[in-house]
Every structure is written in structure tokens, then in C-alpha cells.
C-alpha atoms as a PDB file:
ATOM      1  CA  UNK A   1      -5.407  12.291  -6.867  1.00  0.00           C
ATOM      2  CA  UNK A   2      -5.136  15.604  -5.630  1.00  0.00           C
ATOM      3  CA  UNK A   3      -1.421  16.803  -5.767  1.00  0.00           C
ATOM      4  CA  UNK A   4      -2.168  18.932  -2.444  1.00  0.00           C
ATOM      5  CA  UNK A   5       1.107  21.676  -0.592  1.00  0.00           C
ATOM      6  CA  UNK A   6       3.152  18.434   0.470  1.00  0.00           C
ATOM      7  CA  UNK A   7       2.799  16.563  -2.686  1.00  0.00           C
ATOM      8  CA  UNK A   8       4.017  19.747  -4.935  1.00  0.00           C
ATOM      9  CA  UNK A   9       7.073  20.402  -2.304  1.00  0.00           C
ATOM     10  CA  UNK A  10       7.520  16.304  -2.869  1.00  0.00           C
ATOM     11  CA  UNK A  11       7.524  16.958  -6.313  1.00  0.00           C
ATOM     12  CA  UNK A  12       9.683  20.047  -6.334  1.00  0.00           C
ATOM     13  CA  UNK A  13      12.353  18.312  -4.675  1.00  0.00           C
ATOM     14  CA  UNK A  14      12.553  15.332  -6.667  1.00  0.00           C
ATOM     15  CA  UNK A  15      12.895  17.836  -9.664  1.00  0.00           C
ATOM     16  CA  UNK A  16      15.645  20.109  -7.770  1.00  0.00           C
ATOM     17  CA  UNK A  17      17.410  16.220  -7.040  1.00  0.00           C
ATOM     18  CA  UNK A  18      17.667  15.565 -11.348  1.00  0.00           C
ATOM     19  CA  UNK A  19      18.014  18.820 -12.426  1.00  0.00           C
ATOM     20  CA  UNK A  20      19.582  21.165 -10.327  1.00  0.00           C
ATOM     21  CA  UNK A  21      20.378  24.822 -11.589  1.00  0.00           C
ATOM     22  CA  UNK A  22      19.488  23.324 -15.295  1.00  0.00           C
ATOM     23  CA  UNK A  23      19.956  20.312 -17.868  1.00  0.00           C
ATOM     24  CA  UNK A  24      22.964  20.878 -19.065  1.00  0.00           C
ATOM     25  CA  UNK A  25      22.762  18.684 -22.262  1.00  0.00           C
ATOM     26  CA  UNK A  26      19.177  19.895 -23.079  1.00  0.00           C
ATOM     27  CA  UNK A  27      20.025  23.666 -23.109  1.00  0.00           C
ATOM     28  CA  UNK A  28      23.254  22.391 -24.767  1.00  0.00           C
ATOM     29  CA  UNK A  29      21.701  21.080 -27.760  1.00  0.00           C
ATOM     30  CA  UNK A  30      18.317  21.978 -28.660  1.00  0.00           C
ATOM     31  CA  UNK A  31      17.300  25.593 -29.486  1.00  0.00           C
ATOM     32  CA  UNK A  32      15.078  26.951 -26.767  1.00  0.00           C
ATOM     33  CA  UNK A  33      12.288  27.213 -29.292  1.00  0.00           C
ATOM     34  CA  UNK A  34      12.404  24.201 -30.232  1.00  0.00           C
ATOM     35  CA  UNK A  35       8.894  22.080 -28.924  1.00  0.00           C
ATOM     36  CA  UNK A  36       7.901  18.382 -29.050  1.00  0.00           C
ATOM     37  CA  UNK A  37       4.625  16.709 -29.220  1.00  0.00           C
ATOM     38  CA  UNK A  38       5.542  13.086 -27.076  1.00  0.00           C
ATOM     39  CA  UNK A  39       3.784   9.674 -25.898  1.00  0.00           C
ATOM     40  CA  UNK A  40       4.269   8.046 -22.709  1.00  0.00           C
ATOM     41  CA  UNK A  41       4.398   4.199 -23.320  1.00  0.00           C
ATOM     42  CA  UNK A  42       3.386   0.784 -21.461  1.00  0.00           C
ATOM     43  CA  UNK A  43       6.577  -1.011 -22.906  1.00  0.00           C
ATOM     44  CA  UNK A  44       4.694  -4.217 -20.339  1.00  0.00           C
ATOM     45  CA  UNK A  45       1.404  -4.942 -18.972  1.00  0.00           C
ATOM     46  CA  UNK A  46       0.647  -2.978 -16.342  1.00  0.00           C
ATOM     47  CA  UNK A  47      -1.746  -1.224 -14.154  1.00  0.00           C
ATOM     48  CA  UNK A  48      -1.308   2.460 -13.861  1.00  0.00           C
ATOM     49  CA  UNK A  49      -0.666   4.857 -11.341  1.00  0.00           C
ATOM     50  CA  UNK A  50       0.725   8.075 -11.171  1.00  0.00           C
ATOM     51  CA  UNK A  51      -0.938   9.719 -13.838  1.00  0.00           C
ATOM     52  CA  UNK A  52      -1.683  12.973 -11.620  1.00  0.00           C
ATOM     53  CA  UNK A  53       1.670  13.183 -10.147  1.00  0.00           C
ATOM     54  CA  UNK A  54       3.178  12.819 -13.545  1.00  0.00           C
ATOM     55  CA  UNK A  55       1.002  15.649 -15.176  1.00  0.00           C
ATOM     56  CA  UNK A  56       2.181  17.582 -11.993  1.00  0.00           C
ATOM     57  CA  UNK A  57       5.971  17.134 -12.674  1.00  0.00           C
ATOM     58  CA  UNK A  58       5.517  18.767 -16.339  1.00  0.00           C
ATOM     59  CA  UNK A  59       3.255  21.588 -15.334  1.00  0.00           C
ATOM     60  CA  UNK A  60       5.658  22.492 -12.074  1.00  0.00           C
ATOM     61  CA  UNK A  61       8.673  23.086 -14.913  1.00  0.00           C
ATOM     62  CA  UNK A  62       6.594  24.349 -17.180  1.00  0.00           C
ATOM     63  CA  UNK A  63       3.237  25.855 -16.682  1.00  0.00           C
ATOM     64  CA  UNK A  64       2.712  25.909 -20.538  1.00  0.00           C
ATOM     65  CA  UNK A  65       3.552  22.084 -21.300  1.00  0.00           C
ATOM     66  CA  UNK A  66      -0.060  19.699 -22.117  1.00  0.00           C
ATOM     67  CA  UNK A  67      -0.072  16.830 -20.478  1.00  0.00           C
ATOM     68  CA  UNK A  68      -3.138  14.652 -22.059  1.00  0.00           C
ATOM     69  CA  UNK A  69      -3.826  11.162 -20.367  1.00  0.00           C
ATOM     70  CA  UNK A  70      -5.255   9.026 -22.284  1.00  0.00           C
ATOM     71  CA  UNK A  71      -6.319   5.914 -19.562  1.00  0.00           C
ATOM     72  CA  UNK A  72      -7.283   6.532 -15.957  1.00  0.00           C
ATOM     73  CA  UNK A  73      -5.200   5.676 -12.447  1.00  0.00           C
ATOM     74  CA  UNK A  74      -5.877   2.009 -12.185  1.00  0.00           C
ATOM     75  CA  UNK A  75      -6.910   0.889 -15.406  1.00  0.00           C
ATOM     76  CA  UNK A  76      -5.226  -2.449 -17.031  1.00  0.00           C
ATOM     77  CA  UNK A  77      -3.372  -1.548 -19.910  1.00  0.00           C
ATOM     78  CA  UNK A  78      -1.284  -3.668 -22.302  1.00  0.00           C
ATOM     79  CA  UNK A  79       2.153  -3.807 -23.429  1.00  0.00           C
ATOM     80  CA  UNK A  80       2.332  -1.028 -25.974  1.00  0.00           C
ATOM     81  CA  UNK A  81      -0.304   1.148 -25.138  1.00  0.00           C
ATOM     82  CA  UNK A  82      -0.253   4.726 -24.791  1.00  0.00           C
ATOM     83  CA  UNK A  83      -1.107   6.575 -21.188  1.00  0.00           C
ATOM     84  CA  UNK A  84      -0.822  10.162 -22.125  1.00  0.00           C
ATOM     85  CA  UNK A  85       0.421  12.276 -24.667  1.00  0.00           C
ATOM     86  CA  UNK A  86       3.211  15.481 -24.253  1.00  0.00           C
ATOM     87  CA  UNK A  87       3.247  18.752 -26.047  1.00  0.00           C
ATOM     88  CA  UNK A  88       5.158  21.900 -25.560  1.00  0.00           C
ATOM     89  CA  UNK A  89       8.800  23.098 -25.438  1.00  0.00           C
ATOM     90  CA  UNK A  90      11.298  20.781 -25.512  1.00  0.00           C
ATOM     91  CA  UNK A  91      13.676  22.483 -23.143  1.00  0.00           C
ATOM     92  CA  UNK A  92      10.639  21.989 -20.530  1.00  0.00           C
ATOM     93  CA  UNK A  93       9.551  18.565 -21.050  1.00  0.00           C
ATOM     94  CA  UNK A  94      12.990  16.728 -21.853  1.00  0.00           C
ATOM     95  CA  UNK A  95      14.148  18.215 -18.570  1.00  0.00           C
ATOM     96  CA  UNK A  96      11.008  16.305 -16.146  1.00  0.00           C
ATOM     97  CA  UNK A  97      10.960  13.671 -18.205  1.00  0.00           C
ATOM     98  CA  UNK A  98      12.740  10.872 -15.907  1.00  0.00           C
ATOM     99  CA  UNK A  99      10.853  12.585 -12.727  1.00  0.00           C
ATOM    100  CA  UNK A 100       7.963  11.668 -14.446  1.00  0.00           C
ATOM    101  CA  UNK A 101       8.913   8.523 -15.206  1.00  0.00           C
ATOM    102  CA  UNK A 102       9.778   7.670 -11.967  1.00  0.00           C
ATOM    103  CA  UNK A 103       7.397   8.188 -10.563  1.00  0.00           C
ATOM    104  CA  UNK A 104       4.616   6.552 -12.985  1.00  0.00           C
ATOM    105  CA  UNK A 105       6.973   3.553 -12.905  1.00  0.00           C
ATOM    106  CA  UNK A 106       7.412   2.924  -9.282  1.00  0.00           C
ATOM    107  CA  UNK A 107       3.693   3.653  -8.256  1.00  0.00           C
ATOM    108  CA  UNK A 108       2.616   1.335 -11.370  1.00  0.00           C
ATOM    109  CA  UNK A 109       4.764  -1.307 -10.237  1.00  0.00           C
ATOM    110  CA  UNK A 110       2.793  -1.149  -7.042  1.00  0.00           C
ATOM    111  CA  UNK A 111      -0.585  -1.356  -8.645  1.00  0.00           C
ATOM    112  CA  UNK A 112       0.301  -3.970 -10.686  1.00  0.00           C
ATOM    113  CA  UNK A 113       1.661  -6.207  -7.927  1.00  0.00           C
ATOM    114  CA  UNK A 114      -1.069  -4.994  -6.259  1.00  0.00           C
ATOM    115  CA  UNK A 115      -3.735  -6.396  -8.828  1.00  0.00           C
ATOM    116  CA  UNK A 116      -1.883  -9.655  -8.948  1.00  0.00           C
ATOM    117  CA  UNK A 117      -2.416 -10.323  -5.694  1.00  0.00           C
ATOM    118  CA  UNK A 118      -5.945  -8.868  -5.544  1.00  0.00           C
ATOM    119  CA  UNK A 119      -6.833 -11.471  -8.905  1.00  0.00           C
ATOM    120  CA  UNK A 120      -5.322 -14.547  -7.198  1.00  0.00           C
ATOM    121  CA  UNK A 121      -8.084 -14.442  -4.348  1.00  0.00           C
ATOM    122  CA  UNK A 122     -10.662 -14.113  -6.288  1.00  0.00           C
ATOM    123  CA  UNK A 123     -13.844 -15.470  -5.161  1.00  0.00           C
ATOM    124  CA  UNK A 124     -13.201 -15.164  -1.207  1.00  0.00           C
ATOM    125  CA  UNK A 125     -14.233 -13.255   1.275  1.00  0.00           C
ATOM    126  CA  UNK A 126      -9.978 -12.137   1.616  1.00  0.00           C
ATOM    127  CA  UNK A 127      -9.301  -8.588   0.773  1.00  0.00           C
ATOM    128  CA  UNK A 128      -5.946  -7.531   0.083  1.00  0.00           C
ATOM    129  CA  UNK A 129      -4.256  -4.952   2.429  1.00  0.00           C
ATOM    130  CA  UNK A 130      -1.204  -3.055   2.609  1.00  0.00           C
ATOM    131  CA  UNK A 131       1.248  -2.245   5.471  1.00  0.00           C
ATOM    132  CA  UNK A 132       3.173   0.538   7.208  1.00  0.00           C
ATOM    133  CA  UNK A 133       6.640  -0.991   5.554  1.00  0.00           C
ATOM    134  CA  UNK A 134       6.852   1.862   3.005  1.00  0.00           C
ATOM    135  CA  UNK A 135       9.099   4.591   2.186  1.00  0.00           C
ATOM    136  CA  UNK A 136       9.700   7.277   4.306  1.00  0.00           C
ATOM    137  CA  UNK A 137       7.919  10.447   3.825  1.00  0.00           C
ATOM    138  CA  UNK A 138       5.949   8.726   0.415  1.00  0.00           C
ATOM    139  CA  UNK A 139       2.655   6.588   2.462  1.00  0.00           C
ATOM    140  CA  UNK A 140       0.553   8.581   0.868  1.00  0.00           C
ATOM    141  CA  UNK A 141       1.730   8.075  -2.445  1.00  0.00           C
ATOM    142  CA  UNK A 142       2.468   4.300  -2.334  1.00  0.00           C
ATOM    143  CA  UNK A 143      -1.217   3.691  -0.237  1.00  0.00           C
ATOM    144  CA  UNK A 144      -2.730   5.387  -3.436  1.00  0.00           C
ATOM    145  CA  UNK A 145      -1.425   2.844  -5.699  1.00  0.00           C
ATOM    146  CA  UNK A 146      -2.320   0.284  -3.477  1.00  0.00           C
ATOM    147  CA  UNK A 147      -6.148   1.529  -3.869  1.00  0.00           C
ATOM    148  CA  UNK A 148      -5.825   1.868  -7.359  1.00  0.00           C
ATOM    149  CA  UNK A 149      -4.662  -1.711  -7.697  1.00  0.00           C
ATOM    150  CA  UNK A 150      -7.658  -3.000  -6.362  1.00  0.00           C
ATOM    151  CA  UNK A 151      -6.072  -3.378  -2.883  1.00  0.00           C
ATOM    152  CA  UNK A 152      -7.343  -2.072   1.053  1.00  0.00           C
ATOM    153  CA  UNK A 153      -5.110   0.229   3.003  1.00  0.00           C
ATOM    154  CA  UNK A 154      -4.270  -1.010   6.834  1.00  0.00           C
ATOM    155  CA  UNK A 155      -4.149   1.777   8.849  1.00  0.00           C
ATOM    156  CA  UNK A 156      -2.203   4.976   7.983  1.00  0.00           C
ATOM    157  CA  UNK A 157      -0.258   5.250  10.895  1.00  0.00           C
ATOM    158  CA  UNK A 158      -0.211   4.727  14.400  1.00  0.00           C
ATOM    159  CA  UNK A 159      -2.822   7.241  14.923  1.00  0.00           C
ATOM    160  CA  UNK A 160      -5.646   5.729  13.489  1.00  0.00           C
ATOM    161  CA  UNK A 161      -5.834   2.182  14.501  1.00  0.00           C
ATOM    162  CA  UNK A 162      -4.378   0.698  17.367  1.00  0.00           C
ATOM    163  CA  UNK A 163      -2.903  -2.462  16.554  1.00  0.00           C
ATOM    164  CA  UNK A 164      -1.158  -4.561  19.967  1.00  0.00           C
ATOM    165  CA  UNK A 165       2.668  -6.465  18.843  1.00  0.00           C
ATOM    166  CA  UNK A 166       4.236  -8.704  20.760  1.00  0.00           C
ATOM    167  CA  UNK A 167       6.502  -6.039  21.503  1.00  0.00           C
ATOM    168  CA  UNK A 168       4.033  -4.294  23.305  1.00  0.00           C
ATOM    169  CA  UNK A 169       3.044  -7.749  25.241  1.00  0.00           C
ATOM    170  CA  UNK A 170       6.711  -8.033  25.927  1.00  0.00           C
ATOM    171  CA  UNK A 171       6.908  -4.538  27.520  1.00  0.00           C
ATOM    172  CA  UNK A 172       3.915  -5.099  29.703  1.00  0.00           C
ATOM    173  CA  UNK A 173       5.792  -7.824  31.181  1.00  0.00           C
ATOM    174  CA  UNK A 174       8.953  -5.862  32.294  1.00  0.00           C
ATOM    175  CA  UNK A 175      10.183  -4.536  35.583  1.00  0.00           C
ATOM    176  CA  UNK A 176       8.607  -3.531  37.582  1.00  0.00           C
ATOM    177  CA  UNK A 177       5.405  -4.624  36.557  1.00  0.00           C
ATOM    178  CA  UNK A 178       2.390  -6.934  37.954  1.00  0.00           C
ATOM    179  CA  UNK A 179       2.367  -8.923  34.778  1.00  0.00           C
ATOM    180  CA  UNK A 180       4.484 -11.747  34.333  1.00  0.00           C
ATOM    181  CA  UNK A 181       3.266 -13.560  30.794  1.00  0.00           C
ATOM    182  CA  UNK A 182       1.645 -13.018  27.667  1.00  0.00           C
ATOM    183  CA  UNK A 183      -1.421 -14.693  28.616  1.00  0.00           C
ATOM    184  CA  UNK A 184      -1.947 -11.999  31.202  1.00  0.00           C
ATOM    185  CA  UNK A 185      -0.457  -9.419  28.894  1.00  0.00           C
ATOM    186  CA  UNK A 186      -2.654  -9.712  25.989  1.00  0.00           C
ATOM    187  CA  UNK A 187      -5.441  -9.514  28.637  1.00  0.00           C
ATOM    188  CA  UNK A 188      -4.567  -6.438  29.877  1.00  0.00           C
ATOM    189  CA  UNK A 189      -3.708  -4.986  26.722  1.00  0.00           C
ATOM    190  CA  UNK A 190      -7.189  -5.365  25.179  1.00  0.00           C
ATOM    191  CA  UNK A 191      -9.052  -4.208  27.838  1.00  0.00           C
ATOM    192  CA  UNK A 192      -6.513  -1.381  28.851  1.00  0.00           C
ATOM    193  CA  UNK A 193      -7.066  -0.216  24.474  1.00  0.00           C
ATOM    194  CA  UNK A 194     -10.861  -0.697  25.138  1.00  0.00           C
ATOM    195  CA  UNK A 195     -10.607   1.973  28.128  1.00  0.00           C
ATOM    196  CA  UNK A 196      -8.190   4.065  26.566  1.00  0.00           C
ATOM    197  CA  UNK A 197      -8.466   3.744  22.411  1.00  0.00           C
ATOM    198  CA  UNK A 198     -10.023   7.263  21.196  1.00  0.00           C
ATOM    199  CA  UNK A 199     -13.754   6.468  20.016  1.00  0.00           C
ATOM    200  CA  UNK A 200     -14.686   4.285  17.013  1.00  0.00           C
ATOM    201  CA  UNK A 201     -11.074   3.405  16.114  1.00  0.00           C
ATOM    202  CA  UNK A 202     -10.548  -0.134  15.728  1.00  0.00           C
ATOM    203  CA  UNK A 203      -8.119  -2.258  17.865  1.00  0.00           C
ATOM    204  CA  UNK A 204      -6.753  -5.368  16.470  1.00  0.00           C
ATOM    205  CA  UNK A 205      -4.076  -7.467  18.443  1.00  0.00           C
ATOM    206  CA  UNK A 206      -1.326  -9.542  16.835  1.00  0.00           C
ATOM    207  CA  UNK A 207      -0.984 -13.470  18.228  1.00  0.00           C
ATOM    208  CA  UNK A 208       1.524 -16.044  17.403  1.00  0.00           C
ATOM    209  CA  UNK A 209      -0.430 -19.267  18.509  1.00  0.00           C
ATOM    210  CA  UNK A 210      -3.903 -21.132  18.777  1.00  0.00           C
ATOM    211  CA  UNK A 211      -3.708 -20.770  22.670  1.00  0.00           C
ATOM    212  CA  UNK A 212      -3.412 -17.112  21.863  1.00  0.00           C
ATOM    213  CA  UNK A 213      -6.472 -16.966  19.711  1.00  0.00           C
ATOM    214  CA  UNK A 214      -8.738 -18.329  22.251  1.00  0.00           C
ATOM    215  CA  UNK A 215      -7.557 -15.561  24.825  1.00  0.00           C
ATOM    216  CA  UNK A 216      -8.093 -13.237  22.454  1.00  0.00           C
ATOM    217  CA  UNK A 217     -11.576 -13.793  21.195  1.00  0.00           C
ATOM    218  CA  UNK A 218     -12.780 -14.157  24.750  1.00  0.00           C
ATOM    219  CA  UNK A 219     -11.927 -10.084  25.095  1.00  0.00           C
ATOM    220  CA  UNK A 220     -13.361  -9.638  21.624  1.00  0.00           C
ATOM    221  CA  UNK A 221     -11.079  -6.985  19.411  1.00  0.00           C
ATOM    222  CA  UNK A 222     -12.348  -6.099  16.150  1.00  0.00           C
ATOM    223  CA  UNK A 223      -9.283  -7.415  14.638  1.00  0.00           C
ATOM    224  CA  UNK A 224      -7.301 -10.134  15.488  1.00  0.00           C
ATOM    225  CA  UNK A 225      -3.800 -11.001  13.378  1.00  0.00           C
ATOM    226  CA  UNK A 226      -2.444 -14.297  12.959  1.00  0.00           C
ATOM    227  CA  UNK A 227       1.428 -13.758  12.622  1.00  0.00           C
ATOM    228  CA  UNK A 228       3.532 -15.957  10.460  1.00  0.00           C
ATOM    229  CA  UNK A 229       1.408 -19.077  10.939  1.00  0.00           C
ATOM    230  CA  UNK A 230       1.427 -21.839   8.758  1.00  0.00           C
ATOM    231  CA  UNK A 231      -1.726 -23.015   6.396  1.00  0.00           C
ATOM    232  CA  UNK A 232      -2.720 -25.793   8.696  1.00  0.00           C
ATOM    233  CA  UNK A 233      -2.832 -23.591  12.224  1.00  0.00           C
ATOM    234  CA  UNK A 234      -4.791 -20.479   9.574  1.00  0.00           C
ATOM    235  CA  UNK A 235      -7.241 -23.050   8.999  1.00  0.00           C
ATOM    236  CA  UNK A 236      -7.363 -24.375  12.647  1.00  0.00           C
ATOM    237  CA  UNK A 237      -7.331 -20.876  13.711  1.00  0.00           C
ATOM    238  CA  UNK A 238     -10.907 -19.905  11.176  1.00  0.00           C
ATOM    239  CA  UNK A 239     -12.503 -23.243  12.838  1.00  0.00           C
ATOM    240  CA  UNK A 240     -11.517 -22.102  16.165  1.00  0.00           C
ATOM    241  CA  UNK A 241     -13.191 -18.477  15.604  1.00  0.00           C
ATOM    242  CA  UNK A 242     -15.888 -19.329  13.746  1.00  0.00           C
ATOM    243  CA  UNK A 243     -16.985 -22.056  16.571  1.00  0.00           C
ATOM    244  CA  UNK A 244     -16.602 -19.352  18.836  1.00  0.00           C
ATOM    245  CA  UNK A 245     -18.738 -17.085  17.087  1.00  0.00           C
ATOM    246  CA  UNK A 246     -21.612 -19.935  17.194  1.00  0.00           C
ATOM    247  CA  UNK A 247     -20.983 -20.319  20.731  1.00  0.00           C
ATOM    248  CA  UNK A 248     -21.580 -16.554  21.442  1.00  0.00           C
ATOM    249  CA  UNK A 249     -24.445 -16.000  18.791  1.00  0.00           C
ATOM    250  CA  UNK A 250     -23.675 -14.024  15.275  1.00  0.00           C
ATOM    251  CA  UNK A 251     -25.063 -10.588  16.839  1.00  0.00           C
ATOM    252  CA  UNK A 252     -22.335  -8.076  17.840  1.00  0.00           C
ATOM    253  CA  UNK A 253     -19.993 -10.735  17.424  1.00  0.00           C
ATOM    254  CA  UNK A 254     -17.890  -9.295  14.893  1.00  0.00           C
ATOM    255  CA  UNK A 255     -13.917 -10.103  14.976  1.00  0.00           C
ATOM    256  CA  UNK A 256     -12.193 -10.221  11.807  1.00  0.00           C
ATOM    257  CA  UNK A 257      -9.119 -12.817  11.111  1.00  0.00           C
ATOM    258  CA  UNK A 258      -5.835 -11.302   9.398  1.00  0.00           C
ATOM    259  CA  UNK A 259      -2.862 -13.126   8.284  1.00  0.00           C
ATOM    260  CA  UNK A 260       0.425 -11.383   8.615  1.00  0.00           C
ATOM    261  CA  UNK A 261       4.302 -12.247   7.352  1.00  0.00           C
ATOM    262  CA  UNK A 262       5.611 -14.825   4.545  1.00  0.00           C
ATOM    263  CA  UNK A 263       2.840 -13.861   2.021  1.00  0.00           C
ATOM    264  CA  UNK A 264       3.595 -14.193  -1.583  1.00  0.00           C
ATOM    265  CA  UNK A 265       2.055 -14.917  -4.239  1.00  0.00           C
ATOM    266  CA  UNK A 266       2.435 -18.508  -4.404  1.00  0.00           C
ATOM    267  CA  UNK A 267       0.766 -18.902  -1.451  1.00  0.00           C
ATOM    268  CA  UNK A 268      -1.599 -16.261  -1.029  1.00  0.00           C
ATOM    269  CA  UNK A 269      -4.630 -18.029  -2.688  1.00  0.00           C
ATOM    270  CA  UNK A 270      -4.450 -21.039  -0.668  1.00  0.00           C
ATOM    271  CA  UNK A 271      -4.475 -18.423   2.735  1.00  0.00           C
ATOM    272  CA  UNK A 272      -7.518 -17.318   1.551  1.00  0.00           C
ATOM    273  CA  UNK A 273      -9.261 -20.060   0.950  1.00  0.00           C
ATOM    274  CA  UNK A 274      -8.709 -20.658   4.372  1.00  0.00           C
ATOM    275  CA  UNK A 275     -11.330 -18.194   5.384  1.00  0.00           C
ATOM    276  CA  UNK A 276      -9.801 -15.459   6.591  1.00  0.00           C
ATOM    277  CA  UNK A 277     -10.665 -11.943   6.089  1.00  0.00           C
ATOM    278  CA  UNK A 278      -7.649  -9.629   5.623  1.00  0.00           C
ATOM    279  CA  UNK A 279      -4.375 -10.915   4.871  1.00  0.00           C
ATOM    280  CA  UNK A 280      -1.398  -8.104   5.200  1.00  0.00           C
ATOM    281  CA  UNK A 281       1.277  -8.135   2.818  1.00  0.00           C
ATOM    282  CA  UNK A 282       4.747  -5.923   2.914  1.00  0.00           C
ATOM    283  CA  UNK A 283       6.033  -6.147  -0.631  1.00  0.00           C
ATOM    284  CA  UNK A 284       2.980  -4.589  -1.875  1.00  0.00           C
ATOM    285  CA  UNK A 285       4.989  -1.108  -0.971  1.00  0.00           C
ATOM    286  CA  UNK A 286       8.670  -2.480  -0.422  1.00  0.00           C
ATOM    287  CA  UNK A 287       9.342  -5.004  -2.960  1.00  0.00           C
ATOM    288  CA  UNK A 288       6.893  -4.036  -6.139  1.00  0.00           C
ATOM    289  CA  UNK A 289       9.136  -3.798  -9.211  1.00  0.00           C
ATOM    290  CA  UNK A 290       9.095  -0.706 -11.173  1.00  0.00           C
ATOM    291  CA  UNK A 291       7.142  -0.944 -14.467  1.00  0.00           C
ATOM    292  CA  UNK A 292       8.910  -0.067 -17.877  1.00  0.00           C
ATOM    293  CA  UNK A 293       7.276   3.242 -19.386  1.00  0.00           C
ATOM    294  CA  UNK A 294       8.735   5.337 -22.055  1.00  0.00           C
ATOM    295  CA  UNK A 295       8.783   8.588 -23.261  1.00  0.00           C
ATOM    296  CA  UNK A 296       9.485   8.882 -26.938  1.00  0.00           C
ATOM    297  CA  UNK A 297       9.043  11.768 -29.529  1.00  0.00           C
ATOM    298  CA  UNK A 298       5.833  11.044 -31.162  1.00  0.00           C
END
């Protein structure tokens, strides 16, 4: 990953946040020429991320401080395996240490859930994506680890997708306005995004019922999101599109099924064996659990 001017200031401040003007208990105890050589530790399987960042964190305290990975950003490693190895002073690396940590333990707890998620649909045409329910002001970051998981990022932001919520449905229908349901309201919507959507980005609406669905693929998005259905309707709803996609012939018939809200893992493998294409899942980013890593003098 390349730890570009917002990542280092990122970085920075999560360092200024630990350490302020200095470790007091380092620079209390330990001669400042005293150096370390140290290993970083999988103390649980895991996939890793962070590995850049990390290496980042040392070199920012401490220019002179090697950091030497020893497995790649998304490789599968196992419960007692080292990731890098870290030599130089001790008053530098003692001092990042738990920055470094952090931050290799929360993005590998996303790649791991990540891969979980990514193994258990194995063998359909589902790909795993992420959302926009991340941390502020760390997307970048926790869309990485996503990737490196195995996983697909959904759009980045609003800017490069447009995506149509039943909020936006909702607002078409307000006063004063010449739109009075949803029915009419999606309608618009699609073919107001086809006028208006900047060229070649994708536009993907969000529906709640079968009705829905058939309105929908009669205006043909790229994208169209089931939200918070249940398994029977998800299947009802791949019958519905791919009957519609025989109707219309297979050439530049091209809309894509996603399933949205109440993912987890228990149930994700049956979703996609439904035969959708994308399903959407939040806790990728907001729910992952950090992964235990160590660093211990070697």
C-alpha cells in the first residue's frame, strides 16, 4: 500500500495521540543506547493487513529502526507465526509499538472477517462487497483490508456511483412535487440518474419488494439492491430477473442483483446460492474484531 501525504499525517497523529511530548516510562528506564532486535506475532489465525502502515509507524519515530516483514498483506497465516521482525533502538521502537499494533490488529481483523465471508460462498457467482459504514476519515484504510481479504469494494463514496435509497424515493414524493408514490418515484429516479449521472458511472437503485423489482428492471439500472429481504423473496426475486432477462434477450441486458442488510455469516452462503451477484455487508468495516498480534523481544 502506498502510505501517501494523508496516510503519514494519519499516522502522525495517531502517534502524537499515544505518545505525546515522549514515553515517559521508556526514557525512564532504558538507557538511550540501548537497541532491540523484536518479532511481531500471530498469537491467532489470521489474515494480515497492515503490514505497510505498520513499517510506516516505526520509520516516522525513527528513521533508523528495520522493519523486515516476513509474509505479505493478505496472506493466511497461523497462530504463532511471525509477520515481521524489529531492530533498532529501543527508545524508538518501544515507543510505536502499540500504534503499530493497532493498527495491524484492527485492519487484520477486517481481512480476516473478510476471508470468512469470502470462503463461505465459495463456488457462486456472489462476490463479497463492502459498504460506506466505516470509520470516519479511515475508508481508505479499512477498503484496503477489505481487498486484501479477498473481498470487492462498493463504491468509495457518493461520488463515484450513484446508488437511489428509499430516502431519495421518499423525497421525490414531497411537497410540492408531481410525484405522489414510489412506483412513480423510482421511475423518475432512474431515468432522471440516466440523464444526469456523469458518464460510465454505474447507477444501482435500492427496492424493498418484488413489485419493486419488476419496475425496476423495466428502466434497466446496472445495479439493482434487494434490501433486507428474506431467502424466499431473494430467490423469487433471481427467478423474476432472470425471466426477464430471457424475455428481453441476453445482449445488453446486463443488471446485476445485490442483497443488502441482516447478512452474517450464518446466512450468507445460503444468499448466495440464491443466485445473486453482490451481496453488501456492514460489519465487514464496523463490527470485524481486532486480531491478537504481539510484539515481544526476540
Amino acid at each position: 500500500m502506498i502510505i501517501d501525504t494523508n496516510l503519514r499525517k494519519m499516522i502522525q497523529q495517531a502517534l502524537k495521540e499515544d505518545i505525546g511530548a515522549k514515553d515517559i516510562t521508556t526514557t525512564s528506564v532504558l538507557l538511550k543506547s540501548k537497541k532491540g532486535k523484536f518479532i511481531l506475532t500471530a498469537m491467532e489465525d489470521c489474515v494480515v493487513c497492515g503490514l505497510d502502515i505498520a513499517e510506516a509507524v516505526f520509520e516516522i519515530v525513527d528513521a533508523v529502526v528495520r522493519f523486515k516483514p516476513v509474509v505479505n498483506d493478505g496472506m493466511q497465516v497461523l497462530d504463532g507465526k511471525a509477520i515481521a521482525y524489529v531492530e533498532g533502538p529501543c527508545w524508538s521502537i518501544l515507543p510505536a509499538e502499540r500504534t503499530a499494533l493497532n493498527f495491524l490488529s484492527w485492519l487484520s481483523g477486517i481481512s480476516t472477517l473478510t476471508s470468512k465471508y469470502v470462503e463461505a460462498v465459495k463456488d457462486t457467482r456472489a462476490k463479497i462487497f463492502d459498504t460506506r459504514k466505516t470509520t470516519p476519515g479511515y475508508r481508505k484504510l479499512e477498503k484496503h483490508a477489505v481487498r486484501m481479504g479477498g473481498g470487492s469494494n462498493h463504491r468509495m463514496g457518493l461520488y463515484d456511483q450513484i446508488l437511489v435509497k428509499d430516502n431519495h424515493l421518499l423525497s421525490l414524493t414531497l411537497e410540492p412535487a408531481m410525484i405522489k408514490n414510489q412506483k412513480d418515484a423510482l421511475i423518475s429516479a432512474i431515468k432522471s440518474a440516466k440523464t444526469n449521472a456523469p458518464k460510465g458511472k454505474r447507477i444501482e437503485v435500492e427496492i424493498d419488494s418484488l413489485d419493486m423489482l419488476k419496475i425496476a428492471l423495466e428502466h434497466n439500472p446496472d445495479i439493482i439492491m434487494l434490501d433486507n429481504m428474506g431467502v424466499d423473496k431473494i430467490r423469487e426475486a433471481v427467478k423474476i430477473r432472470d425471466a426477464y432477462r430471457v424475455k428481453v434477450g441476453d445482449v445488453g441486458f446486463k443488471v446485476m442483483l445485490e442483497v443488502s442488510g441482516n447478512v452474517g455469516l450464518n446466512s450468507v452462503r445460503e444468499i448466495a446460492e440464491c443466485g445473486v451477484d453482490m451481496i453488501s455487508v456492514g460489519a465487514l468495516t464496523h463490527s470485524a474484531p481486532a486480531v491478537d498480534i504481539s510484539l515481544d523481544v526476540q
